[in-house]
N, C-alpha and C. Protein backbone atom coordinates (compact mmCIF):
# COMPACT_ATOMS: atom_id res chain seq x y z
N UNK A 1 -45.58 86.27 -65.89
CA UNK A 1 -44.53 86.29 -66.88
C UNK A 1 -43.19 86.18 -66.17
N UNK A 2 -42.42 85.39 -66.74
CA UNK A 2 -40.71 85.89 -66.46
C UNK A 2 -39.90 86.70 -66.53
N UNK A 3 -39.23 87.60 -65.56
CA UNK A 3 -38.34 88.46 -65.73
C UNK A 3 -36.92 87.95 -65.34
N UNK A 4 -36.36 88.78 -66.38
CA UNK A 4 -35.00 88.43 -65.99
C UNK A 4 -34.22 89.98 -65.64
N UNK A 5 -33.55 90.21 -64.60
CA UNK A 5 -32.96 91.21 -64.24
C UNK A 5 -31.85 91.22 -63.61
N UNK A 6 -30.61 91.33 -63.87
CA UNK A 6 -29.35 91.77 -63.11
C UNK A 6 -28.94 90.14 -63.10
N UNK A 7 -29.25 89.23 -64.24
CA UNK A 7 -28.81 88.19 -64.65
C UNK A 7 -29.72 87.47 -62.96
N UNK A 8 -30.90 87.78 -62.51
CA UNK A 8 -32.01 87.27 -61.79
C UNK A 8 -33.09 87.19 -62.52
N UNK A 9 -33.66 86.16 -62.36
CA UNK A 9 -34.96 85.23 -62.71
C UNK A 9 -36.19 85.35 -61.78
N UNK A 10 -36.87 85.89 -62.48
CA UNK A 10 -38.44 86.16 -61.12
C UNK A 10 -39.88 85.85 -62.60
N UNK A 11 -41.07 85.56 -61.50
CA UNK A 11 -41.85 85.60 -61.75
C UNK A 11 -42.79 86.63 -61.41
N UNK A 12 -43.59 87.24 -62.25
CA UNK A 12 -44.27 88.10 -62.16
C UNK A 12 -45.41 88.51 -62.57
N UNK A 13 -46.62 88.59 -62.12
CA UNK A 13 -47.84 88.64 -62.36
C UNK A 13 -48.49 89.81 -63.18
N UNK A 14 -48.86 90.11 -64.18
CA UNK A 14 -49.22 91.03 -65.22
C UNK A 14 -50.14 91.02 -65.36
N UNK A 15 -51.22 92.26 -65.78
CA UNK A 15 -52.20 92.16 -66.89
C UNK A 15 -51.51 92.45 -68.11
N UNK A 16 -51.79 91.26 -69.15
CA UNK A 16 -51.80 91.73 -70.18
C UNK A 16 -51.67 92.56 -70.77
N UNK A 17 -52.36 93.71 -70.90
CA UNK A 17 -52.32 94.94 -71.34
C UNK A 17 -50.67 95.67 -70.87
N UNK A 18 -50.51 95.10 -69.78
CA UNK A 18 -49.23 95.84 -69.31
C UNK A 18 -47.70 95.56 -69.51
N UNK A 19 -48.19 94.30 -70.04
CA UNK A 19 -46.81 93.57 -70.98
C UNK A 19 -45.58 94.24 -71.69
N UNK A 20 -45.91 94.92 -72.54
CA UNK A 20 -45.22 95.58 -73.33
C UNK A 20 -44.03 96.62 -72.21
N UNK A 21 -44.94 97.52 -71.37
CA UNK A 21 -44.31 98.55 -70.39
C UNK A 21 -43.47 97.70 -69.34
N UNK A 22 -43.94 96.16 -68.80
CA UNK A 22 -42.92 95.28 -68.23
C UNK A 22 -41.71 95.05 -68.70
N UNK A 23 -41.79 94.66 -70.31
CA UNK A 23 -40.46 94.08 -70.97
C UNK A 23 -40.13 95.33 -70.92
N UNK A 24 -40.47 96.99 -71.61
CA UNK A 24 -39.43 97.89 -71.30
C UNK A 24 -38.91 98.15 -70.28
N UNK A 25 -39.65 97.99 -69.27
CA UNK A 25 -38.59 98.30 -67.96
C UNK A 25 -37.27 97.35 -67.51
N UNK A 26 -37.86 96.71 -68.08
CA UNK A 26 -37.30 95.31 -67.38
C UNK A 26 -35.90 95.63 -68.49
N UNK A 27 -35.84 95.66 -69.90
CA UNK A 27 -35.06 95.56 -70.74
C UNK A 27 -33.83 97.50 -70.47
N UNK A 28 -34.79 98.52 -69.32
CA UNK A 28 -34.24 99.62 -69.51
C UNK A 28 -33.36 99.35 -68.32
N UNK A 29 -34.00 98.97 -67.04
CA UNK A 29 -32.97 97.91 -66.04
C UNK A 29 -31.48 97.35 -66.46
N UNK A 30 -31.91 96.17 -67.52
CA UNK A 30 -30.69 95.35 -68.11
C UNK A 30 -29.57 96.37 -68.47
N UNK A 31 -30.22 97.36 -69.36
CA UNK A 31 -29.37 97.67 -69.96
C UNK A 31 -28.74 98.77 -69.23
N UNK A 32 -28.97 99.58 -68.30
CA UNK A 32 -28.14 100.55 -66.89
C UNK A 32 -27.37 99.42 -66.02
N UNK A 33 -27.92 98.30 -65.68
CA UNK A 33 -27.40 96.93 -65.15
C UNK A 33 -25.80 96.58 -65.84
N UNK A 34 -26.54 96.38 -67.19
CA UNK A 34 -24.91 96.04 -67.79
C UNK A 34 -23.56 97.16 -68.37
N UNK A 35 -24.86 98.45 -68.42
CA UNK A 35 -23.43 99.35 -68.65
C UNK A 35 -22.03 99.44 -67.61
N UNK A 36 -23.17 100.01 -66.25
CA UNK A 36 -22.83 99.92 -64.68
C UNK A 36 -21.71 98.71 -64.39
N UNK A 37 -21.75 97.63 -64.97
CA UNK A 37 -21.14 96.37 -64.51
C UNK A 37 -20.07 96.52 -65.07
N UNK A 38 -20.04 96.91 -66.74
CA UNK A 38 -18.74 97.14 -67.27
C UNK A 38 -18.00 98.43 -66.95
N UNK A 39 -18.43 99.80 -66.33
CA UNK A 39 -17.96 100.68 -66.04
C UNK A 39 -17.23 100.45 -65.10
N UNK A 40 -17.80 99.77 -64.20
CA UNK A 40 -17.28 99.68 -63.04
C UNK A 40 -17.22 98.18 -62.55
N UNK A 41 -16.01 97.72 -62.64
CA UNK A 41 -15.86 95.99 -62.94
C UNK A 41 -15.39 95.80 -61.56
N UNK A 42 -14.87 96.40 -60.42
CA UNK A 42 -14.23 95.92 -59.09
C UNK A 42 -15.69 95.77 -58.45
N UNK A 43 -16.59 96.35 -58.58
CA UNK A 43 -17.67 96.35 -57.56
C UNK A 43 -18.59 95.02 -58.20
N UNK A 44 -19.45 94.78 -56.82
CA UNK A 44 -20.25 93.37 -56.46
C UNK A 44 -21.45 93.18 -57.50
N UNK A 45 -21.99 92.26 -58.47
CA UNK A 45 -23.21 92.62 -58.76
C UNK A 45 -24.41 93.07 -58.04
N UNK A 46 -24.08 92.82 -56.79
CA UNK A 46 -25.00 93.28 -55.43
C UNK A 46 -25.26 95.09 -55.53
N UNK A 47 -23.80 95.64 -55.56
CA UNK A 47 -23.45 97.04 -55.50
C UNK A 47 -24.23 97.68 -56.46
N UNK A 48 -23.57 97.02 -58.36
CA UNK A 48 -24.17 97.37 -58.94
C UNK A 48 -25.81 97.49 -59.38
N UNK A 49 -26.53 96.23 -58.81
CA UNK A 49 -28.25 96.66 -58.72
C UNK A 49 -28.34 97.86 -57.84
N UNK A 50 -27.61 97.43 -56.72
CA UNK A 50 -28.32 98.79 -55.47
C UNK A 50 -28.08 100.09 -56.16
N UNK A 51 -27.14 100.36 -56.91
CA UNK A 51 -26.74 101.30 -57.85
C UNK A 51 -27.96 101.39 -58.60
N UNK A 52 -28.46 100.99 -59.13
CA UNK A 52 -29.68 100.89 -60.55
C UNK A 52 -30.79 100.68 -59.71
N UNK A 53 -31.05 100.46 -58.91
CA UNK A 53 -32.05 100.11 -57.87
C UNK A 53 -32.25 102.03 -57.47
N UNK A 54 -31.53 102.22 -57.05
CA UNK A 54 -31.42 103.52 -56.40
C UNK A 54 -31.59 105.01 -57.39
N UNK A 55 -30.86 104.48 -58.58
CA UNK A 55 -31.05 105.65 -59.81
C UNK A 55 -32.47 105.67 -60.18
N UNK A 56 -33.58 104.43 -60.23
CA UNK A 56 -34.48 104.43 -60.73
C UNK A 56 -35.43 105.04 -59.92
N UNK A 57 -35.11 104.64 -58.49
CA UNK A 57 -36.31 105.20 -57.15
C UNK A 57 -35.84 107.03 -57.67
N UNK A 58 -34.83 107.29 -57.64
CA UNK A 58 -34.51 108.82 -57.45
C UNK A 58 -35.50 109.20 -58.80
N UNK A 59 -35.41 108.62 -60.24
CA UNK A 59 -36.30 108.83 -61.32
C UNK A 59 -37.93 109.21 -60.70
N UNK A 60 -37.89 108.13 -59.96
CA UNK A 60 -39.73 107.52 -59.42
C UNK A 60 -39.93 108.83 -58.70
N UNK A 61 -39.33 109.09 -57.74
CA UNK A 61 -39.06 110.56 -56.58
C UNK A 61 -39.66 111.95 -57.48
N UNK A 62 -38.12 112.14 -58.62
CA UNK A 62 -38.54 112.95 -58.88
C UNK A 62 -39.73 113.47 -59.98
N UNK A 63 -40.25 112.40 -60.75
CA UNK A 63 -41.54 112.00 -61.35
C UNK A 63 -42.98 112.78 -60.64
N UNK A 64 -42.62 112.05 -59.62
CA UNK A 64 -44.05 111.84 -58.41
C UNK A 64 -43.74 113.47 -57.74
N UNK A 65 -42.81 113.85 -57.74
CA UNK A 65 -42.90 115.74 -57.26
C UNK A 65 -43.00 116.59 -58.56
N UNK A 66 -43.17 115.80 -59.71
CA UNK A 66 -43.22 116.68 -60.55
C UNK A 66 -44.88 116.79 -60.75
N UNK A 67 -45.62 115.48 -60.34
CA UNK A 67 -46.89 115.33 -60.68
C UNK A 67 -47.52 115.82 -59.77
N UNK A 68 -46.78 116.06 -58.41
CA UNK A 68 -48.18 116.64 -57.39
C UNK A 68 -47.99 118.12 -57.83
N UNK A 69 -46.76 118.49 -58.18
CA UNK A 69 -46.59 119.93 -58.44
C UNK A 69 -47.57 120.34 -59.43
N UNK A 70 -47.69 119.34 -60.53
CA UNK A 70 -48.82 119.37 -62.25
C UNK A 70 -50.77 119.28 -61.63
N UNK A 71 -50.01 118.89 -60.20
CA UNK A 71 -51.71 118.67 -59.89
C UNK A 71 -52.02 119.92 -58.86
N UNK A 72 -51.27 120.27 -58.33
CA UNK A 72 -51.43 121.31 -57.83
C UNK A 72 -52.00 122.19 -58.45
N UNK A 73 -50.93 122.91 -59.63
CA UNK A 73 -51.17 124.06 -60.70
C UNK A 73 -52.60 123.57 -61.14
N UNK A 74 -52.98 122.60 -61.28
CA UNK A 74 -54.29 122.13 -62.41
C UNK A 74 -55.42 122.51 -61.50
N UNK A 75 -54.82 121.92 -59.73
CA UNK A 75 -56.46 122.48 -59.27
C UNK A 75 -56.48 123.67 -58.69
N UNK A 76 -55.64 124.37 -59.14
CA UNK A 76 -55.53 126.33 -58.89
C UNK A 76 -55.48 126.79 -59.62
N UNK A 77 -55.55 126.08 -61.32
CA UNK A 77 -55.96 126.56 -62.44
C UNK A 77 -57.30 126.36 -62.57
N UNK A 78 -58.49 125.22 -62.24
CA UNK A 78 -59.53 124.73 -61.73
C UNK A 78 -60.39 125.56 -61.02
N UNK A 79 -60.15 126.12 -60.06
CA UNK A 79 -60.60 127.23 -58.81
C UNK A 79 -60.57 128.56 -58.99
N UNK A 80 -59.61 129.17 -60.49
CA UNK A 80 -59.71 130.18 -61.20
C UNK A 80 -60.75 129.98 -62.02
N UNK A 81 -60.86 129.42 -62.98
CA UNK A 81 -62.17 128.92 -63.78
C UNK A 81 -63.08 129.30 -63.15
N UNK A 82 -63.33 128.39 -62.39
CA UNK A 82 -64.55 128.27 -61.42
C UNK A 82 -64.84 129.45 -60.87
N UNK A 83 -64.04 130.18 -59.78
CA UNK A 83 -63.94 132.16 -60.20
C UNK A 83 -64.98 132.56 -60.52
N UNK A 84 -64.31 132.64 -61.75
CA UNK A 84 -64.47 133.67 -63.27
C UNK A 84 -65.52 133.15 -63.44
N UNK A 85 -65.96 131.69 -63.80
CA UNK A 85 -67.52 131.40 -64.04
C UNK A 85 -68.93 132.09 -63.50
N UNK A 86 -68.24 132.21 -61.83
CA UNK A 86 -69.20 132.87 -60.50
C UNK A 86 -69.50 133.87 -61.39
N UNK A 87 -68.59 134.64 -61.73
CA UNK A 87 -68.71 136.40 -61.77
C UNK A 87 -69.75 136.46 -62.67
C-alpha cells in the first residue's frame, strides 16, 4: 500500500487485515506532522518529523515498560495461583 507521511510517499507492504491500524497511524503521524509544522513555522520539515519521529518512539518506550511491567505482575500473579493450588 501507499503511505503518505510528512508530505513523503513510501510503499509499504501489509497484511490486509492490518490496513485499517496502517491508515490510523499513518493519518495520527499527519496530523502531529501538521500541527508541529504550523506551531512551529522557522524549523525544517526535517526537524519537524525528527520531532514526531521521536514523540512516537518515547510513546513505543513507554508502552513496552508498561507491558513488561503487566507481564511481570501476571506471572507473579500466575506463581501465586499455582501456590495456593499446591496447598
Amino acid at each position: 500500500m501507499k503511505l503518505s507521511v510528512g508530505g513523503e510517499t513510501f510503499t509499504h507492504t501489509v497484511n490486509f487485515a492490518d490496513q485499517n491500524r496502517v491508515r490510523d497511524v499513518e493519518k495520527d503521524v499527519n496530523d502531529l506532522y501538521t500541527k508541529w509544522r504550523k506551531r512551529f513555522p522557522g524549523m525544517t520539515d526535517r526537524t519537524v518529523m525528527a520531532m514526531v519521529a521521536y514523540q512516537f518512539a518515547t510513546h513505543y518506550k513507554e508502552l513496552m515498560a508498561m507491558y513488561e511491567e503487566a507481564s511481570r505482575l501476571a506471572s507473579e500473579c500466575l506463581g501465586l495461583i499455582e501456590e495456593s493450588s499446591a496447598d
